[in-house]
Protein backbone atom coordinates (compact mmCIF):
# COMPACT_ATOMS: atom_id res chain seq x y z
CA UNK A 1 117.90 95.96 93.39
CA UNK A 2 118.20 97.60 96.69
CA UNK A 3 120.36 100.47 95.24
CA UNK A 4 117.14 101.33 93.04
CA UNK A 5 114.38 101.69 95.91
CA UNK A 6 114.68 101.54 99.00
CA UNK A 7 112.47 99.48 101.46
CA UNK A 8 110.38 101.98 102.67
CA UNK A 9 109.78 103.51 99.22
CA UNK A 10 108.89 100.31 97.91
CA UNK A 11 106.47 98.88 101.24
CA UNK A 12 104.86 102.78 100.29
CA UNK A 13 104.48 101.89 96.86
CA UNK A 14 102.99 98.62 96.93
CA UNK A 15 100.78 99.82 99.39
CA UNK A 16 99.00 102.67 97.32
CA UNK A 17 99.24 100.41 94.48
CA UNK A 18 97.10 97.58 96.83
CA UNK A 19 94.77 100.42 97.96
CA UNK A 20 94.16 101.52 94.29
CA UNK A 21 93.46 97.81 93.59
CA UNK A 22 91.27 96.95 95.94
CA UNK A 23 88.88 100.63 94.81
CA UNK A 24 89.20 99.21 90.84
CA UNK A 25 87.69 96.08 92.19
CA UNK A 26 84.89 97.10 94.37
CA UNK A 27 83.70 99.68 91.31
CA UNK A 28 83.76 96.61 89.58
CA UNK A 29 81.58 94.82 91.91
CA UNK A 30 79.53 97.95 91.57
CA UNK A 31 79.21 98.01 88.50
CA UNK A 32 80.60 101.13 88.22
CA UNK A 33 83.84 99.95 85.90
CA UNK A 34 82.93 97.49 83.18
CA UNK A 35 83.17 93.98 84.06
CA UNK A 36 84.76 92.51 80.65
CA UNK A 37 88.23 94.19 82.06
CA UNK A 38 88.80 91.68 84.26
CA UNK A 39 89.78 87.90 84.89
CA UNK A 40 90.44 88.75 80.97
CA UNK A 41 87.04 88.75 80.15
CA UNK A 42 85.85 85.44 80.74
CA UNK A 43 83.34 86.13 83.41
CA UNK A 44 79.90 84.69 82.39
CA UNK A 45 77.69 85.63 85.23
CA UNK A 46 77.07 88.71 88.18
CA UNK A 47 77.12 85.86 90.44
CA UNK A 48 80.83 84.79 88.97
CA UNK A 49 81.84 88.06 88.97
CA UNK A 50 80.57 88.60 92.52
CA UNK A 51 82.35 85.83 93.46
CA UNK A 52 86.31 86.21 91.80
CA UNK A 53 85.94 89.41 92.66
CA UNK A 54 85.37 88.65 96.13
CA UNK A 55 88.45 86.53 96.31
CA UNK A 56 90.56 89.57 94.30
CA UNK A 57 89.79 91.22 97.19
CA UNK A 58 90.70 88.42 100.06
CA UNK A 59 94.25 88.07 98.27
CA UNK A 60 94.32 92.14 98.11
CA UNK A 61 93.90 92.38 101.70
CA UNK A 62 96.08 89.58 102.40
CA UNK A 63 99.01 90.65 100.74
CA UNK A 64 98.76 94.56 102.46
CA UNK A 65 98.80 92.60 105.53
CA UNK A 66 101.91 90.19 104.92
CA UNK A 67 103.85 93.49 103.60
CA UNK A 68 102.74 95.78 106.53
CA UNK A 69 103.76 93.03 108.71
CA UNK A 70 107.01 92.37 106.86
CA UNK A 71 107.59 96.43 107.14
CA UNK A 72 107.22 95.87 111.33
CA UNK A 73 104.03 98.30 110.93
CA UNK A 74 101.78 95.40 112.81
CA UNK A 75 102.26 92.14 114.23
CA UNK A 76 105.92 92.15 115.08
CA UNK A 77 106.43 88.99 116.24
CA UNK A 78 105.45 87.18 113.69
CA UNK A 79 107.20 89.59 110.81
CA UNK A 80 109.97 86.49 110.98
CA UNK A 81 107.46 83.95 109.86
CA UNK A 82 106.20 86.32 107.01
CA UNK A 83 109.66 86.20 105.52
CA UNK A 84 108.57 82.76 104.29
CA UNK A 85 105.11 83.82 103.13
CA UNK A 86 106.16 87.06 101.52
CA UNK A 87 107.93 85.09 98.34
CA UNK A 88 104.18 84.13 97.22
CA UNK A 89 103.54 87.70 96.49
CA UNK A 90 106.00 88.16 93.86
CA UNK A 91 105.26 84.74 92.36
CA UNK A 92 101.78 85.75 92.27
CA UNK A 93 102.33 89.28 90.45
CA UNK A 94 104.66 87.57 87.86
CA UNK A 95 101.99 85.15 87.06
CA UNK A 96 99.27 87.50 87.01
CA UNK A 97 101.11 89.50 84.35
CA UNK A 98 101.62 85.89 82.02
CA UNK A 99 97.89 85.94 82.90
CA UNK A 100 96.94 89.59 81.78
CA UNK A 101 98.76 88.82 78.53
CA UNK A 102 96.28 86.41 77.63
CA UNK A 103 93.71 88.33 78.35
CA UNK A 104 91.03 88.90 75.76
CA UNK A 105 90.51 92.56 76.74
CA UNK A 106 93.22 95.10 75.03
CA UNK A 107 93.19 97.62 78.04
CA UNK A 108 93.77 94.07 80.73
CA UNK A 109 96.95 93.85 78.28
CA UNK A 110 98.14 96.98 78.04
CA UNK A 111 97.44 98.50 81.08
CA UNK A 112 97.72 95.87 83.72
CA UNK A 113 100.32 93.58 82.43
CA UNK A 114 102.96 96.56 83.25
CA UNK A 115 101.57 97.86 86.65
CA UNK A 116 101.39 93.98 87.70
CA UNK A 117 105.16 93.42 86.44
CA UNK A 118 106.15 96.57 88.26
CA UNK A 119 104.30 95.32 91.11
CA UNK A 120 105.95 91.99 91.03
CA UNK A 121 109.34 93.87 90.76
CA UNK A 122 108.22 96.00 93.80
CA UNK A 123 106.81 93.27 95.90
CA UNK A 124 110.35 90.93 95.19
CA UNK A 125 111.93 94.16 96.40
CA UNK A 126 110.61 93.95 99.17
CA UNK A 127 110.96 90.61 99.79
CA UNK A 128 114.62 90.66 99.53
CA UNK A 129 114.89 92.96 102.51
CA UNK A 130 116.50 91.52 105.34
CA UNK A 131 116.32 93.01 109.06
């Protein structure tokens, strides 16, 4: 796997792909992007929606910070600690995927079960990366 992309490409990568995310989700919360494309369209309520959202974001964030860590780009002495935490994010990807291909929405299938496998694939790159 680390013939195929190297670290930095990959920290790069996720990192757009994180940024990108996290503008989907707050044109969600805006009401700007359709609601019934996400959480596979099982959101009953603007207040449920407020609130997954919300916590779409929170794991967002969280992960750009565990990978920009893991990269040395901030908080360097504790990058040796992330190497624990950093195997959640590819866990989390590859069961977000089994979750978007449940979903009841035909774009959350087709269009974010592949950019969340490529993100697992990515993010378990990036894991693997020893320093």
């Amino acid at each position: 796997m680390k013939k195929w992309i190297s670290f930095t490409l990959a920290v790069r990568v996720f990192l757009g792909f994180i940024f990108l995310a996290i503008l989907f989700h707050l044109l969600v919360m805006a009401g700007m992007v359709a609601p019934d494309i996400v959480w596979g369209g099982r959101v009953q309520s603007q207040e449920e929606l407020i609130k997954m959202e919300s916590i779409s974001l929170f794991i967002l964030v969280f992960m750009a910070l565990i990978i920009a860590i893991k990269a040395r780009w901030i908080f360097f002495k504790i990058a040796k600690l992330i190497d624990y935490f950093i195997w959640l994010i590819p866990l989390l990807f590859f069961l977000n995927t089994l979750g978007n291909l449940q979903a009841l929405n035909a774009m959350e299938r087709f269009i974010f079960t592949p950019i969340t496998l490529v993100l697992a694939l990515i993010s378990l790159r990036i894991a693997v990366e020893k320093f």
